[in-house]
N, C-alpha and C. Protein backbone atom coordinates (compact mmCIF):
# COMPACT_ATOMS: atom_id res chain seq x y z
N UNK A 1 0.82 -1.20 0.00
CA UNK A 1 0.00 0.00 0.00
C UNK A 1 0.85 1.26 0.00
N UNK A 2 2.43 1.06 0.00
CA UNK A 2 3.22 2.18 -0.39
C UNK A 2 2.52 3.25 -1.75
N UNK A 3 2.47 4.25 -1.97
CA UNK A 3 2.77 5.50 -0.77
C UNK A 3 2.14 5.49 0.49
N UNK A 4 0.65 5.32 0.62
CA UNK A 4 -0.14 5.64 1.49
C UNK A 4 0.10 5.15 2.94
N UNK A 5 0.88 3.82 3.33
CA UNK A 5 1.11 2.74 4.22
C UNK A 5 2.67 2.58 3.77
N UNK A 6 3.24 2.42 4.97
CA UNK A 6 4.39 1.53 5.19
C UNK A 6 4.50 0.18 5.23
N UNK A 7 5.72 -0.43 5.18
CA UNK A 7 5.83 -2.08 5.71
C UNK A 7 5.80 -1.84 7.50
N UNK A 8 5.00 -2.76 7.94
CA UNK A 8 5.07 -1.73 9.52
C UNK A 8 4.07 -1.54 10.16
N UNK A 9 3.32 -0.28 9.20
CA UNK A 9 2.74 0.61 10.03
C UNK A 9 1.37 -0.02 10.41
N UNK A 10 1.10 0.27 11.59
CA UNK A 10 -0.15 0.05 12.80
C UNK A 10 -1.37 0.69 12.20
N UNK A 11 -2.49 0.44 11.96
CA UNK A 11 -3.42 0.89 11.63
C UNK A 11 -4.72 0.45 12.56
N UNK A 12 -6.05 1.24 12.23
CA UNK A 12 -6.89 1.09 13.14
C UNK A 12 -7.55 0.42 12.52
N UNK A 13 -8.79 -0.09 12.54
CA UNK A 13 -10.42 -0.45 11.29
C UNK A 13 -11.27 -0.42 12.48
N UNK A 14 -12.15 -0.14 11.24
CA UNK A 14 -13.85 -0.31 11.96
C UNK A 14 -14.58 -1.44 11.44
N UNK A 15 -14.72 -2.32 12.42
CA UNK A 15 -14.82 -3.77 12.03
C UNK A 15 -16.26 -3.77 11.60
N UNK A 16 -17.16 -2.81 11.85
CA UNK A 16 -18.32 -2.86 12.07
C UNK A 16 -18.93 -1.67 10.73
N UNK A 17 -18.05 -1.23 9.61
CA UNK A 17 -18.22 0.01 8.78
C UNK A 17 -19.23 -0.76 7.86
N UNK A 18 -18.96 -2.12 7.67
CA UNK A 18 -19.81 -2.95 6.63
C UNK A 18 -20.88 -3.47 6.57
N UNK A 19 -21.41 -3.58 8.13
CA UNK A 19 -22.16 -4.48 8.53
C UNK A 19 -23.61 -4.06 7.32
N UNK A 20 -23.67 -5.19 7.04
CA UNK A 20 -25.62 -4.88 6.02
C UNK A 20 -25.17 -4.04 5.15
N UNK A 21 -24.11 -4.16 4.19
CA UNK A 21 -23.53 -3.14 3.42
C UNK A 21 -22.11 -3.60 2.63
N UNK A 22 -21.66 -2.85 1.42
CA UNK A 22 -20.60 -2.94 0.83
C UNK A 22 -19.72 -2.02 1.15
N UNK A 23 -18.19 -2.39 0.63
CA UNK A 23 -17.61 -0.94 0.66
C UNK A 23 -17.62 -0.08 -0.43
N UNK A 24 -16.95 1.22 -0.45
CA UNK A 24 -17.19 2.07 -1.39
C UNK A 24 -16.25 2.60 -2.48
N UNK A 25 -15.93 2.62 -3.57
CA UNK A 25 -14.61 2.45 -3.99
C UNK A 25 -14.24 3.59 -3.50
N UNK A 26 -12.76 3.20 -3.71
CA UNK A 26 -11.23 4.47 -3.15
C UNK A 26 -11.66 4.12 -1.46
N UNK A 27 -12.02 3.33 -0.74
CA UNK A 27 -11.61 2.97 0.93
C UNK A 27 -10.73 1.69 0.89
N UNK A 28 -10.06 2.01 2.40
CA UNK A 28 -9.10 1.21 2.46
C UNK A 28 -9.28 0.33 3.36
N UNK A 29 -9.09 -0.59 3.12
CA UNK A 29 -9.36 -2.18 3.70
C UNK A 29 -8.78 -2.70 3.99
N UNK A 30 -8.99 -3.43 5.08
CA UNK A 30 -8.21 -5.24 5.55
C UNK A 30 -9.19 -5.99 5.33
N UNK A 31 -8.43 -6.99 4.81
CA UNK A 31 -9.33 -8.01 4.29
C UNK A 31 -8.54 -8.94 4.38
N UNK A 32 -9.06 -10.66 4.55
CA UNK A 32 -8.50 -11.86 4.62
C UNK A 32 -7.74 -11.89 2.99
N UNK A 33 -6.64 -12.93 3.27
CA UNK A 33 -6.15 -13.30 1.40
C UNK A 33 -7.52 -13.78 1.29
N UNK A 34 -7.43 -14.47 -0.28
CA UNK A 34 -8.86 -15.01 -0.78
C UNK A 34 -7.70 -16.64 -0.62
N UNK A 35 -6.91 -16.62 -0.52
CA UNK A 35 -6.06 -17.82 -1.05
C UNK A 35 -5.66 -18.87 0.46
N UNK A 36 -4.68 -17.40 1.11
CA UNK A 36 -4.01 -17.58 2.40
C UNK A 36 -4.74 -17.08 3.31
N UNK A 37 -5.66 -17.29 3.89
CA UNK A 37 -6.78 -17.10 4.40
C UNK A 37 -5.91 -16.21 6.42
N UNK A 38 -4.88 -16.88 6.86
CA UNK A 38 -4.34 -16.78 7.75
C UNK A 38 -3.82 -15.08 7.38
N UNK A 39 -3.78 -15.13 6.17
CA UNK A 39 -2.98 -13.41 6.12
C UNK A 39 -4.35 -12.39 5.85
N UNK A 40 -3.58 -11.28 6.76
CA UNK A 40 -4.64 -10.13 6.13
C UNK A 40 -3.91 -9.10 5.42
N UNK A 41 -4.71 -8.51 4.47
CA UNK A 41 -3.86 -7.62 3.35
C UNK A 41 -4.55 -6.43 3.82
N UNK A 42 -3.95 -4.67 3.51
CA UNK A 42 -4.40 -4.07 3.38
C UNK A 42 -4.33 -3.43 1.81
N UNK A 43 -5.61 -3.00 1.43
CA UNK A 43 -6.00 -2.54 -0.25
C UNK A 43 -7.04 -1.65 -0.42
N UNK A 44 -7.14 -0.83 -1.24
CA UNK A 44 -7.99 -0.07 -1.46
C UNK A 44 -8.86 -0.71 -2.35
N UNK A 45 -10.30 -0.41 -2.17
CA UNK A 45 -11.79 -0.69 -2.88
C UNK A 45 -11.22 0.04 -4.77
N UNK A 46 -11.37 -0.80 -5.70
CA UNK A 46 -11.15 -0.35 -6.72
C UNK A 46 -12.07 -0.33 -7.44
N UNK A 47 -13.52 -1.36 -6.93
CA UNK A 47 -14.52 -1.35 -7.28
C UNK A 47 -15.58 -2.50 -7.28
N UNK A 48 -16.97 -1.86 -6.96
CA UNK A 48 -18.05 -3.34 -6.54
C UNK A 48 -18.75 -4.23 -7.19
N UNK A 49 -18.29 -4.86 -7.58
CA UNK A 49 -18.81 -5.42 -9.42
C UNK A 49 -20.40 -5.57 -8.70
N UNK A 50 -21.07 -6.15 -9.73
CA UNK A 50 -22.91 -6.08 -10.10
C UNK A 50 -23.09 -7.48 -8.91
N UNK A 51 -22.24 -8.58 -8.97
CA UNK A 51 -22.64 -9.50 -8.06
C UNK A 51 -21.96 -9.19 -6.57
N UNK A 52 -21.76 -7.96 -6.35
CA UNK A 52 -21.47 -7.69 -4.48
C UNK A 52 -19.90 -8.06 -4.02
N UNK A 53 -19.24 -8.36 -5.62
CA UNK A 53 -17.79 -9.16 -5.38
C UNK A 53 -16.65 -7.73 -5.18
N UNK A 54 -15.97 -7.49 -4.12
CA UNK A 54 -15.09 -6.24 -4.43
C UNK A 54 -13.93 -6.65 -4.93
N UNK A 55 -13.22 -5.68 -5.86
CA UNK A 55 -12.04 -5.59 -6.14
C UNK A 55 -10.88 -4.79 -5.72
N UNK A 56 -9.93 -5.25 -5.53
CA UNK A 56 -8.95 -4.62 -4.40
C UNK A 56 -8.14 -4.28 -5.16
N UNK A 57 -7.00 -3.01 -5.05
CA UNK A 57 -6.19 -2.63 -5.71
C UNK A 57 -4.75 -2.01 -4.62
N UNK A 58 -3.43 -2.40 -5.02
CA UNK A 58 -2.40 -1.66 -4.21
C UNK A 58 -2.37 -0.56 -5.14
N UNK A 59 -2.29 0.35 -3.92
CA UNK A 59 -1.81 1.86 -4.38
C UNK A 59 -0.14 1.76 -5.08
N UNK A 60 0.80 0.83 -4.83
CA UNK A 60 1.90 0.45 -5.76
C UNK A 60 1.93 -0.87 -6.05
N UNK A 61 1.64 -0.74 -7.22
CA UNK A 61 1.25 -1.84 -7.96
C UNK A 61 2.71 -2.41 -8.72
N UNK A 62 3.68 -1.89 -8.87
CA UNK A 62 4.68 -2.15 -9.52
C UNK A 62 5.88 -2.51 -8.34
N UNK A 63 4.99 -2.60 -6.82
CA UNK A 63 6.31 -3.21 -5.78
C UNK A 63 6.38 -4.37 -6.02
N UNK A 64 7.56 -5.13 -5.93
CA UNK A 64 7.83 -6.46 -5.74
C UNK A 64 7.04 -7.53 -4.76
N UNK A 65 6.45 -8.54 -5.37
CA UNK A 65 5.53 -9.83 -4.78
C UNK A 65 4.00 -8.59 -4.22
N UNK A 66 3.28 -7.11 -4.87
CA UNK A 66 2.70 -7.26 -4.50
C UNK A 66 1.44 -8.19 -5.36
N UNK A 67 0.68 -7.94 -4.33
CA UNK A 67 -0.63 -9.09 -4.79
C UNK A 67 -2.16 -8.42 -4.49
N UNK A 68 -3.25 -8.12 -5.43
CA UNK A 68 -4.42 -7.50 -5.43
C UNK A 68 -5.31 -8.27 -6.20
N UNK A 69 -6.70 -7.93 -6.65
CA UNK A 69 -7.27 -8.46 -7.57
C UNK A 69 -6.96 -8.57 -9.16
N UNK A 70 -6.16 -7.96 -9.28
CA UNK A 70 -5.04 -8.63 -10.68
C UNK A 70 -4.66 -9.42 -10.68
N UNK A 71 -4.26 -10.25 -9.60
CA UNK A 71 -4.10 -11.62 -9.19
C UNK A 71 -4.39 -12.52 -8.98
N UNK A 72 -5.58 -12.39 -7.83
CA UNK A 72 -6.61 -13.12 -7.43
C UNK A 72 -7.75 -13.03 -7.67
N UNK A 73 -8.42 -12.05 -8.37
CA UNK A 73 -9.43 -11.66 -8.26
C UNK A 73 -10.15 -10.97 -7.60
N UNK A 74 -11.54 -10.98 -7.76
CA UNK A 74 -12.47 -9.84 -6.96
C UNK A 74 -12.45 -10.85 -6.32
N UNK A 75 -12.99 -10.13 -4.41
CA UNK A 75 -12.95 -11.13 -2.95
C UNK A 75 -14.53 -11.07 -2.88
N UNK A 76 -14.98 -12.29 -2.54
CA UNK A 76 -16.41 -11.44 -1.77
C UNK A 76 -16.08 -11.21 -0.56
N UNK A 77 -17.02 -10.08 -0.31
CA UNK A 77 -17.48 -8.81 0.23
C UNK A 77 -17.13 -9.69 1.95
N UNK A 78 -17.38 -10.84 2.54
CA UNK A 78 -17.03 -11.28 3.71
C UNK A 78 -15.97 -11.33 4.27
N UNK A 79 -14.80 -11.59 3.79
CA UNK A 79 -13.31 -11.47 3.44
C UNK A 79 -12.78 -10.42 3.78
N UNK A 80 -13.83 -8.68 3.58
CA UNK A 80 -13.42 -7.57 4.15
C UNK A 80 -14.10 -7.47 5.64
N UNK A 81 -12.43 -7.29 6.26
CA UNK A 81 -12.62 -7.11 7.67
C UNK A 81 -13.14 -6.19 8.45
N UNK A 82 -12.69 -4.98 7.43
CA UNK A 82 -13.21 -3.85 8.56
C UNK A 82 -12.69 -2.19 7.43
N UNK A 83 -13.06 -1.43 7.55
CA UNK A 83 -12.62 0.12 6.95
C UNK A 83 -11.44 0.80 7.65
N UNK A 84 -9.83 1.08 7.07
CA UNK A 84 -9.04 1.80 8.00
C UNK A 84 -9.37 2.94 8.21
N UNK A 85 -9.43 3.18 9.72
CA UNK A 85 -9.77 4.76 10.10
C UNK A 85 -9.01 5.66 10.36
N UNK A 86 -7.60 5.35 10.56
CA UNK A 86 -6.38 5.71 11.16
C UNK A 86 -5.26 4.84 11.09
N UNK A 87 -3.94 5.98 10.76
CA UNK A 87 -2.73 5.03 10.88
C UNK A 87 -2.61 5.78 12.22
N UNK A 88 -1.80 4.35 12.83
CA UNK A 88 -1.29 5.03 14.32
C UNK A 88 0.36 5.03 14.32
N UNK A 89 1.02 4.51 13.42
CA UNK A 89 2.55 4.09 13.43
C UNK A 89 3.06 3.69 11.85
């Protein structure tokens, strides 16, 4: 998520921004892998396709091993954990 995020940095979410709802494109997310289920990624909403599936995008897309829906695909919408509200670190 370089520029916006560091390797590192502490962030907050609102686990609860989604509930009965999608996200909105351009917000930033944690979300489970769709693959590696144990990892969580952070990505920005790039957009909500017609079946409720979001697509995730890194803000640097040209860093080394990253990984978004160019990759994997659109996630469904359960997978997103929560909306970042704050970096703290």
């Amino acid at each position: 998520m370089e520029p916006t995020l560091h390797a590192g940095s502490i962030v907050l979410i609102d686990p609860h921004a989604y509930d009965g709802d999608t996200p909105s494109v351009s917000d930033v997310v944690v979300a489970r892998h769709p693959t590696h289920r144990q990892l969580r990624i952070v990505k920005r909403v790039e957009a909500v396709e017609a079946d409720g599936r979001v697509r995730l995008v890194s803000d640097n897309a040209n860093a080394a091993g990253a990984q978004d829906s160019r990759s994997f695909g659109p996630i469904e919408p359960v997978l997103v954990e929560g909306r970042v509200t704050s970096v703290v670190a």
